[in-house]
N, C-alpha and C. Protein backbone atom coordinates (compact mmCIF):
# COMPACT_ATOMS: atom_id res chain seq x y z
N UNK A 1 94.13 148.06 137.45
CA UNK A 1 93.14 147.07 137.77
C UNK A 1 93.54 145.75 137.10
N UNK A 2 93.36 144.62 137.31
CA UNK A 2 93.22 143.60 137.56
C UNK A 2 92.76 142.55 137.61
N UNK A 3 92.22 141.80 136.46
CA UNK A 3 90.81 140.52 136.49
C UNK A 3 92.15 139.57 136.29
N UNK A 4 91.74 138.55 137.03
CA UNK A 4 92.78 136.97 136.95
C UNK A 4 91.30 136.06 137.49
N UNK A 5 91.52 135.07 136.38
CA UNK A 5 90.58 133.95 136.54
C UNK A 5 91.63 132.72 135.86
N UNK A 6 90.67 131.41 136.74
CA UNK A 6 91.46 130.20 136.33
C UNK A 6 91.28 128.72 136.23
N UNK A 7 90.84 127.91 135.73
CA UNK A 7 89.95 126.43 135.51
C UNK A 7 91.08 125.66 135.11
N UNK A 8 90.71 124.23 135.36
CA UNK A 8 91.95 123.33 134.81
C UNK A 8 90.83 122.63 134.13
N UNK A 9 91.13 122.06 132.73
CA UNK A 9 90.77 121.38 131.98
C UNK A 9 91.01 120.11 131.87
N UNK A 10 90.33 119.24 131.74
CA UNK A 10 90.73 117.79 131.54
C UNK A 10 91.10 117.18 129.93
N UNK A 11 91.92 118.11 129.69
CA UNK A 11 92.45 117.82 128.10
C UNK A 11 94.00 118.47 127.80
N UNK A 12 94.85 117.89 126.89
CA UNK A 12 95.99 118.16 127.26
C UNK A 12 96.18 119.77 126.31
N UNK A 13 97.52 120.39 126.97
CA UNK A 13 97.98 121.50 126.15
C UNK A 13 97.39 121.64 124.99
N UNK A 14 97.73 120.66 124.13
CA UNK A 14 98.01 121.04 122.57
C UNK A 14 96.66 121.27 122.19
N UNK A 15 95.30 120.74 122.54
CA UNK A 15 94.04 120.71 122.30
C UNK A 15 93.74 121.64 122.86
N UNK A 16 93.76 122.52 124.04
CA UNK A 16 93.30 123.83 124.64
C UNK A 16 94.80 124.17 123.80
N UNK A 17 95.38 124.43 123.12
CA UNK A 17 96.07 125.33 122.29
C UNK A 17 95.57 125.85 120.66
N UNK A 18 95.27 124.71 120.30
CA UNK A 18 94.43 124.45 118.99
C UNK A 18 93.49 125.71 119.03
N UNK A 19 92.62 125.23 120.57
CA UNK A 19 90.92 125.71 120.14
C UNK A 19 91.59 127.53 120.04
N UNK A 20 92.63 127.66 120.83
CA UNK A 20 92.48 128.93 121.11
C UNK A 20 93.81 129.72 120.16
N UNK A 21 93.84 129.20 118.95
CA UNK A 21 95.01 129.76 117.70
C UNK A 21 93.72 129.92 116.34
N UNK A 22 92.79 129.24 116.98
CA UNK A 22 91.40 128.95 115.99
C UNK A 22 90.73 130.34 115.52
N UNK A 23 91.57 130.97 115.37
CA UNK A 23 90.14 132.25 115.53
C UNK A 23 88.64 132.50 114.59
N UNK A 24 89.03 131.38 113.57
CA UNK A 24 87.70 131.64 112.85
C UNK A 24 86.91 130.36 113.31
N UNK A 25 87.33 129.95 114.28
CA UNK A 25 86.11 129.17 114.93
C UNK A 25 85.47 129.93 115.94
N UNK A 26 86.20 131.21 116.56
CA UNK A 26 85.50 131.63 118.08
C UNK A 26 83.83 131.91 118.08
N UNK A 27 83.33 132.10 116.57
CA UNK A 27 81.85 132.29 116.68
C UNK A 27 80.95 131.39 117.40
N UNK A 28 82.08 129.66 117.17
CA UNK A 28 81.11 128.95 117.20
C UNK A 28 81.02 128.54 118.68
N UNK A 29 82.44 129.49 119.69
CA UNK A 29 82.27 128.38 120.85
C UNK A 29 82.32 129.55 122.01
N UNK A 30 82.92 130.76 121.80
CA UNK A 30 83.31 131.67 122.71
C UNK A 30 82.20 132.51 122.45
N UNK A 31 81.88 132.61 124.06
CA UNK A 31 80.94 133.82 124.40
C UNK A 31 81.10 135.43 124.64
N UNK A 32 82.80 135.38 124.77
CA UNK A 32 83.22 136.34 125.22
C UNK A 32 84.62 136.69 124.19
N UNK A 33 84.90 136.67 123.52
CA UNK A 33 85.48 137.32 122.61
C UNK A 33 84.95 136.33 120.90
N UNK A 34 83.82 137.29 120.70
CA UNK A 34 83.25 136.51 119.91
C UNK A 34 84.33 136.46 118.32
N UNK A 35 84.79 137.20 117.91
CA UNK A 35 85.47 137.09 116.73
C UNK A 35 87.07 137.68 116.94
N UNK A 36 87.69 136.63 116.29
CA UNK A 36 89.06 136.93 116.53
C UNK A 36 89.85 136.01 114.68
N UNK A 37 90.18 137.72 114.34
CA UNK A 37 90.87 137.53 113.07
C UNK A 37 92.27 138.17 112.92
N UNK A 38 93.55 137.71 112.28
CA UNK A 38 94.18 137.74 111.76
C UNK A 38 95.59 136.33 112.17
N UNK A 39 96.57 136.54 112.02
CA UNK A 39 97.60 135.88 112.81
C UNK A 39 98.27 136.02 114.41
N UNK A 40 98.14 135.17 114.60
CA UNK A 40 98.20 134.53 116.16
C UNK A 40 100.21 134.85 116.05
N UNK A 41 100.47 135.56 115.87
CA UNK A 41 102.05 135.62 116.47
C UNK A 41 102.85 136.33 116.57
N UNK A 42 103.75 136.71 117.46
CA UNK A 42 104.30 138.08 118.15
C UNK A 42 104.35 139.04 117.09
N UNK A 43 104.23 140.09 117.58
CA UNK A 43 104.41 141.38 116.51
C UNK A 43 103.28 141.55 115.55
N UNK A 44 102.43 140.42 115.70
CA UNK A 44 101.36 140.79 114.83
C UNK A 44 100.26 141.89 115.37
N UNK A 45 99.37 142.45 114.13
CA UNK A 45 97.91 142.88 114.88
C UNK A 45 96.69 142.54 114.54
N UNK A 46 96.19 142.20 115.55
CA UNK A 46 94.81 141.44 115.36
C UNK A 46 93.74 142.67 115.36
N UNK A 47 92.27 141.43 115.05
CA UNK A 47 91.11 142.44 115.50
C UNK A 47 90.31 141.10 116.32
N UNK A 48 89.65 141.87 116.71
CA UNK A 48 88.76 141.23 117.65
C UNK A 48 87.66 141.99 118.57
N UNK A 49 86.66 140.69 118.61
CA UNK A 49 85.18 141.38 118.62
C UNK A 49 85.17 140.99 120.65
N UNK A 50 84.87 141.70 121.19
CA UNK A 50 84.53 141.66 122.87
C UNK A 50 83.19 141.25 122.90
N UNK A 51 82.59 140.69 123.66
CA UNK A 51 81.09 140.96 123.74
C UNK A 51 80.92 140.21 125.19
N UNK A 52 80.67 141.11 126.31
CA UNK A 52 80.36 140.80 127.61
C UNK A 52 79.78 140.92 127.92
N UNK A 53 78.85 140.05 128.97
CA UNK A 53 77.79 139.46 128.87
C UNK A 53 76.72 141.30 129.39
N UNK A 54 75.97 141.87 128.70
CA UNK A 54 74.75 142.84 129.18
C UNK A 54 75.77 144.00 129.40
N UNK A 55 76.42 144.27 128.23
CA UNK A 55 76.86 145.44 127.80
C UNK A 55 77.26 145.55 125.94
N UNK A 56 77.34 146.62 125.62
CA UNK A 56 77.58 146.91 124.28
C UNK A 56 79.11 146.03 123.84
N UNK A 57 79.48 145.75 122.38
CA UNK A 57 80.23 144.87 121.96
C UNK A 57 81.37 145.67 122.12
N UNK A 58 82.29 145.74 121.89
CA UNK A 58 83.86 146.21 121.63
C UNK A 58 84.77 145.93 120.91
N UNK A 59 85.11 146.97 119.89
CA UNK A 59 86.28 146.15 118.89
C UNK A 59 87.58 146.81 119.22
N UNK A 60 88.64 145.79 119.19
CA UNK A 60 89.73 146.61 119.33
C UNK A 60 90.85 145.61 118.54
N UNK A 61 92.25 146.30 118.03
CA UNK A 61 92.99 145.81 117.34
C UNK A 61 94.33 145.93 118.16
N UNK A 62 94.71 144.78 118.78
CA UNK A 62 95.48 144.55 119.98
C UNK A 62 96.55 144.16 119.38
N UNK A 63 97.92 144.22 119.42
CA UNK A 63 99.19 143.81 119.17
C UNK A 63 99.48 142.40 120.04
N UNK A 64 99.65 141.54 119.55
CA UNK A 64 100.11 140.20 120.04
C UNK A 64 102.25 140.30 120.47
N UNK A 65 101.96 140.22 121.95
CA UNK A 65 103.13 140.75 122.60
C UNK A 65 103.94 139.08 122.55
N UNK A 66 103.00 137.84 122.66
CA UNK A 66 104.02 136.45 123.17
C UNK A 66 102.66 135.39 122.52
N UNK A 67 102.99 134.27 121.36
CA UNK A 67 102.59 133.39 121.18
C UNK A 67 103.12 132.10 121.21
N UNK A 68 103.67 131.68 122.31
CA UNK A 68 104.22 130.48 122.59
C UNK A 68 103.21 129.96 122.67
N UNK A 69 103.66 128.13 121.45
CA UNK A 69 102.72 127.40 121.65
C UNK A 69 102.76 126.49 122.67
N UNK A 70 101.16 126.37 123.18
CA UNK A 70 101.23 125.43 124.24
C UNK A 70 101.71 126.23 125.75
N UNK A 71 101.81 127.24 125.56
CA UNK A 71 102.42 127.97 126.98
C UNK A 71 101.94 129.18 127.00
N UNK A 72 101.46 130.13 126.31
CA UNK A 72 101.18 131.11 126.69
C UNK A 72 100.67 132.16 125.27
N UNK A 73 99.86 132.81 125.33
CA UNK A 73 99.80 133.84 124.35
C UNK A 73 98.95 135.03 125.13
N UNK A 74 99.31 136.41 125.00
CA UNK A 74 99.31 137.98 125.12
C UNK A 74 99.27 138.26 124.48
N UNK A 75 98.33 139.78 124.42
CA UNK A 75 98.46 140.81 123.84
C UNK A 75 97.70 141.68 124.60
N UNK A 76 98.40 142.93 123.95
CA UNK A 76 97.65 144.44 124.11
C UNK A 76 97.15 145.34 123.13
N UNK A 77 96.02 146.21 123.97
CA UNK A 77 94.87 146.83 122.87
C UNK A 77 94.89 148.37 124.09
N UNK A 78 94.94 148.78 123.37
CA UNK A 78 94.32 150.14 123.78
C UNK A 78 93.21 151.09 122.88
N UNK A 79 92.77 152.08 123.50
CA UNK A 79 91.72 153.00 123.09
C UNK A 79 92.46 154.49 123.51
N UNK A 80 92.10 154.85 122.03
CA UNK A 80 92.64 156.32 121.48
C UNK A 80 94.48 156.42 121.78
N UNK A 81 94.53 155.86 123.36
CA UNK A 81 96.05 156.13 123.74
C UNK A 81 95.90 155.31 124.49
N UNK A 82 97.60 155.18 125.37
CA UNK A 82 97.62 154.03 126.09
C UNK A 82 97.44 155.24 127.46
N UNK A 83 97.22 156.52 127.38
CA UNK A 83 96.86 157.33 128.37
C UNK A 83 95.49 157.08 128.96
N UNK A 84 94.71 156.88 128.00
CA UNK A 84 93.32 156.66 128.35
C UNK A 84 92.76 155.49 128.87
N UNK A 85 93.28 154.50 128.05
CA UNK A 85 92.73 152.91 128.60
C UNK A 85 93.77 152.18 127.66
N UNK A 86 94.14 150.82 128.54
CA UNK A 86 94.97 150.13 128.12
C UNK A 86 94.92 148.65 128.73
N UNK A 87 94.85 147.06 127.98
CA UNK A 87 94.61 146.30 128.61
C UNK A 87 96.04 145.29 127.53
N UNK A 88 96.43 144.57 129.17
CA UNK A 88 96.95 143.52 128.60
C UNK A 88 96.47 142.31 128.90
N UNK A 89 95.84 141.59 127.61
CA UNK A 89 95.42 140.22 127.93
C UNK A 89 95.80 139.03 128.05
N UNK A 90 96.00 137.87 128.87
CA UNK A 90 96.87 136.50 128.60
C UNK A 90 95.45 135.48 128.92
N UNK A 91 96.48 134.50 128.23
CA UNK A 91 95.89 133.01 128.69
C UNK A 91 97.71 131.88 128.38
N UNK A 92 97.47 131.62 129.76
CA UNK A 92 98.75 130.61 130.04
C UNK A 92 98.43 129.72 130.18
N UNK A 93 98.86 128.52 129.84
CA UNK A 93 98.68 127.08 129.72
C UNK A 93 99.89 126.28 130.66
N UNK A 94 98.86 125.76 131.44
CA UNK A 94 100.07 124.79 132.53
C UNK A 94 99.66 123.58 132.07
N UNK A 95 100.94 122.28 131.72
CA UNK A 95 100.92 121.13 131.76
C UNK A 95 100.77 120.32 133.11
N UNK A 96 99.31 119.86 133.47
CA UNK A 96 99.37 119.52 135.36
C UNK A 96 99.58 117.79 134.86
N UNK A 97 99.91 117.55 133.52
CA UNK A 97 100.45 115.65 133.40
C UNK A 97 98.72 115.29 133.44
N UNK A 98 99.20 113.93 133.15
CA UNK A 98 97.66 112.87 133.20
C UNK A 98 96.42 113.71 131.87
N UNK A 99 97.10 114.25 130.76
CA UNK A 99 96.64 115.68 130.29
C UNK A 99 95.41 116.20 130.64
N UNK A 100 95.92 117.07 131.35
CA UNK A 100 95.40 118.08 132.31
C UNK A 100 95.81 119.11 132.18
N UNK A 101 94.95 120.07 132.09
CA UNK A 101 95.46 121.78 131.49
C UNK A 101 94.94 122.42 132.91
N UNK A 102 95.84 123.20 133.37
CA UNK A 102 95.44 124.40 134.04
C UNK A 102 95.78 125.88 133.15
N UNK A 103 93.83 126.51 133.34
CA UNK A 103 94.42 127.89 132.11
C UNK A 103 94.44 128.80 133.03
N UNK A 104 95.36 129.86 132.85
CA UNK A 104 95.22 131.60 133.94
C UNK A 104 95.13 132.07 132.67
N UNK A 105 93.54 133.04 133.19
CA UNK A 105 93.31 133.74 132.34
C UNK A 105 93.13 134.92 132.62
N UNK A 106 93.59 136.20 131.90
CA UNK A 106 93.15 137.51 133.15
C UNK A 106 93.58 138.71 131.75
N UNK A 107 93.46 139.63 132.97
CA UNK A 107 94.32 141.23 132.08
C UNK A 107 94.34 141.99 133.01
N UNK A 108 95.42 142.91 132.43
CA UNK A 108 95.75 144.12 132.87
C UNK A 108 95.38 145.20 132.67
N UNK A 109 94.69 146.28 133.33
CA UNK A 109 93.90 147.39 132.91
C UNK A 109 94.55 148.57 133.05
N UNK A 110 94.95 149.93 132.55
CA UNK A 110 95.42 150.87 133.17
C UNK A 110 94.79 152.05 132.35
N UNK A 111 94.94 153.36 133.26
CA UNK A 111 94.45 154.54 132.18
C UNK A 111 93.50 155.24 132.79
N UNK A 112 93.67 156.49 132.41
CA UNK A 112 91.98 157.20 132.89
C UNK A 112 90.98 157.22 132.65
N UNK A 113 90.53 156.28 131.71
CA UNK A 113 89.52 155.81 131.70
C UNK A 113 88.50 154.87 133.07
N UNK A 114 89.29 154.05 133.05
CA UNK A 114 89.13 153.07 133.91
C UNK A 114 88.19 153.26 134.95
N UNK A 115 87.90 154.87 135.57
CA UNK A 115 87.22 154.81 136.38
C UNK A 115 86.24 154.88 136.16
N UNK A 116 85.71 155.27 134.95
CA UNK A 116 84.11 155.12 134.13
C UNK A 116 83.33 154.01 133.92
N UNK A 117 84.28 152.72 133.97
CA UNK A 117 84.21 151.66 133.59
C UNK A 117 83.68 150.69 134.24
N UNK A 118 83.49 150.76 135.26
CA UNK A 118 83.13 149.94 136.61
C UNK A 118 82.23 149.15 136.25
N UNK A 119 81.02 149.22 135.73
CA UNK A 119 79.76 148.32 135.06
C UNK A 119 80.22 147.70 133.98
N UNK A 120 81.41 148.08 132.85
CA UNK A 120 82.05 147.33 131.82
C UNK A 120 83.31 145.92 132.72
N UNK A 121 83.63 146.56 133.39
CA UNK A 121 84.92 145.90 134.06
C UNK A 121 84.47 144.26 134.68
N UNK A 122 83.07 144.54 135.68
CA UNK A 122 82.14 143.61 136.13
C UNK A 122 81.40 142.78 134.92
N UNK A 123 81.03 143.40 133.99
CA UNK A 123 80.66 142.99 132.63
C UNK A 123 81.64 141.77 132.32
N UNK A 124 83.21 142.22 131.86
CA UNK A 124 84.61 141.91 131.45
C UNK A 124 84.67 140.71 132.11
N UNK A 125 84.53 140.85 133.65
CA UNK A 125 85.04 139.61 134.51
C UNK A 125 84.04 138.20 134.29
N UNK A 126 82.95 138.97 134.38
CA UNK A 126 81.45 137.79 133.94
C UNK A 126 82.02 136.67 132.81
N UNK A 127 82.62 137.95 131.59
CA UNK A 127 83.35 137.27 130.34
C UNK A 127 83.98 136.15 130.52
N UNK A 128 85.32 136.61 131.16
CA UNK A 128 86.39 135.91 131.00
C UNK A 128 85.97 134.37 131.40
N UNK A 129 84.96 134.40 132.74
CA UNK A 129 84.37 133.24 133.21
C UNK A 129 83.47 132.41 132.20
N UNK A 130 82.82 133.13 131.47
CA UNK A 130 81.74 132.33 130.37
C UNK A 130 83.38 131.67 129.50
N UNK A 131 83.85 132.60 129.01
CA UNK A 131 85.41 132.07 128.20
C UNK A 131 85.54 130.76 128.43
N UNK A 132 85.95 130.79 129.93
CA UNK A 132 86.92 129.93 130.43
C UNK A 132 85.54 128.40 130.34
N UNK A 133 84.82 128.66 131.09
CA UNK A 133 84.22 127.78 130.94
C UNK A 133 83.57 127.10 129.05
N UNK A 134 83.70 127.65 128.74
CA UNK A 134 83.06 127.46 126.86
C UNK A 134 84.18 126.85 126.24
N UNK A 135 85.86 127.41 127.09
CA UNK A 135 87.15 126.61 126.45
C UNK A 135 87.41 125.01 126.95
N UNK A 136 86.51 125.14 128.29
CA UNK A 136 86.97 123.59 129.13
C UNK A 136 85.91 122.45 128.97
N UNK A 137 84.77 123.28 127.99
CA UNK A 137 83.93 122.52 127.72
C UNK A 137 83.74 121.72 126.00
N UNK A 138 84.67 122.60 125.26
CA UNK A 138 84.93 122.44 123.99
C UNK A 138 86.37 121.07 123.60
N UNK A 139 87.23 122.21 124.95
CA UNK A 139 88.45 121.09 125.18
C UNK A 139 88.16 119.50 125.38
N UNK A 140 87.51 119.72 126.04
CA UNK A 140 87.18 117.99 127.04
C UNK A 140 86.21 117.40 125.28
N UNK A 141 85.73 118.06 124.92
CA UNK A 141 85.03 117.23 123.86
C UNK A 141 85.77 117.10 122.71
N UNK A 142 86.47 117.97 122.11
CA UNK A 142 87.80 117.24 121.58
C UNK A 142 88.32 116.07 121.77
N UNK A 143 88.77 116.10 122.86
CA UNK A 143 89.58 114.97 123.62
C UNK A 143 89.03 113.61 123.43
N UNK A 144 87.82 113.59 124.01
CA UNK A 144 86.94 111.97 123.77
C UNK A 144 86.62 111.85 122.40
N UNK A 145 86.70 113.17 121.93
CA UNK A 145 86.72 112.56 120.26
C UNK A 145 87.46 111.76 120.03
N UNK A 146 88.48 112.70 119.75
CA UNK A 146 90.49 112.26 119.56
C UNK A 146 90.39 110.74 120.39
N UNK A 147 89.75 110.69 121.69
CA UNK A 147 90.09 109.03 122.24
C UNK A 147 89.29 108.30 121.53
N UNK A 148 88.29 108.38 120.81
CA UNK A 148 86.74 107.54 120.46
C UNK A 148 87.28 107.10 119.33
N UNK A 149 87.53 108.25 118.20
CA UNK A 149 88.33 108.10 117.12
C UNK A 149 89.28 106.93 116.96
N UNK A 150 90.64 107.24 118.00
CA UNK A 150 91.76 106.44 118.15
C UNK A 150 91.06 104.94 118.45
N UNK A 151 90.09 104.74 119.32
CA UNK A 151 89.96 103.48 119.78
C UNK A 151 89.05 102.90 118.89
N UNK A 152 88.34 103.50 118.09
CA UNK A 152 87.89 103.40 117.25
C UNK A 152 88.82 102.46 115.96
N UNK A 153 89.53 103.38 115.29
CA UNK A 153 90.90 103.05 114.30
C UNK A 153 91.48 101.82 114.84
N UNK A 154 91.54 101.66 116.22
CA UNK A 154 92.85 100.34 116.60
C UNK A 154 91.41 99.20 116.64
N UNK A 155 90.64 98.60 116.44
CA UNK A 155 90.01 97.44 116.63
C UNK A 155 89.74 97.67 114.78
């Protein structure tokens, strides 16, 4: 299975890169992976808190597979085995110029579990959308900071 979702932001890479290397900020802005602790970079393992929207929370401690900055960061988490349930998660960052972010955001599901899941999965997808939207709304306000600031400093 399969969730892919995707928004373009009106703020460049490095600022939708920031918010999302932040993990002890996610309380304050993400709806859908509410806590995210340790180091952000390959080979590492994280933890992190799920919470989708009108279902129970989820913790899982996912291996970070790719942290390119500004381009991309993955990882994977499984439960009990990768027989049972297994997800790989991304968020890719496209430079669309004029800084402008397009994010793909999604995962990969596999396992026998999966078919139990159907009300979590619909849950999951709800997520990723609150995500995406909470990242393009945080991003863009950065940004007019960072410009308000700057124009601020030059007069």
């Amino acid at each position: 299975m399969q969730l892919r979702t995707e928004i373009e932001i009106d703020a460049p890479p490095k600022i939708v890169w920031q918010i999302l290397v932040d993990g002890s900020s996610y309380h304050e802005w993400n709806p859908f992976i509410t806590t995210l602790t340790g180091e952000l970079v390959e080979d590492s393992v994280i933890n992190i808190v799920v919470s989708p929207p009108d279902v129970s929370d989820l913790r899982f401690r996912p291996r970070v597979l790719v942290a390119k900055p500004e381009k991309e960061l993955r990882w994977r988490g499984n439960m009990f085995a990768d027989v049972f349930f297994v997800g790989e998660h991304y968020i890719q960052l496209t430079d669309l110029g004029g800084n402008r972010t397009r994010v793909r955001h999604g995962e990969d599901f596999k396992g026998f579990f999966l078919k139990f899941l159907g009300r979590q999965m619909t849950a999951t997808a709800r997520g990723f959308v609150f995500m995406n939207q909470a990242l393009k709304k945080r991003a863009e306000a950065m940004k007019n900071d960072q410009s308000a600031s700057t124009v601020h400093d030059a007069s």
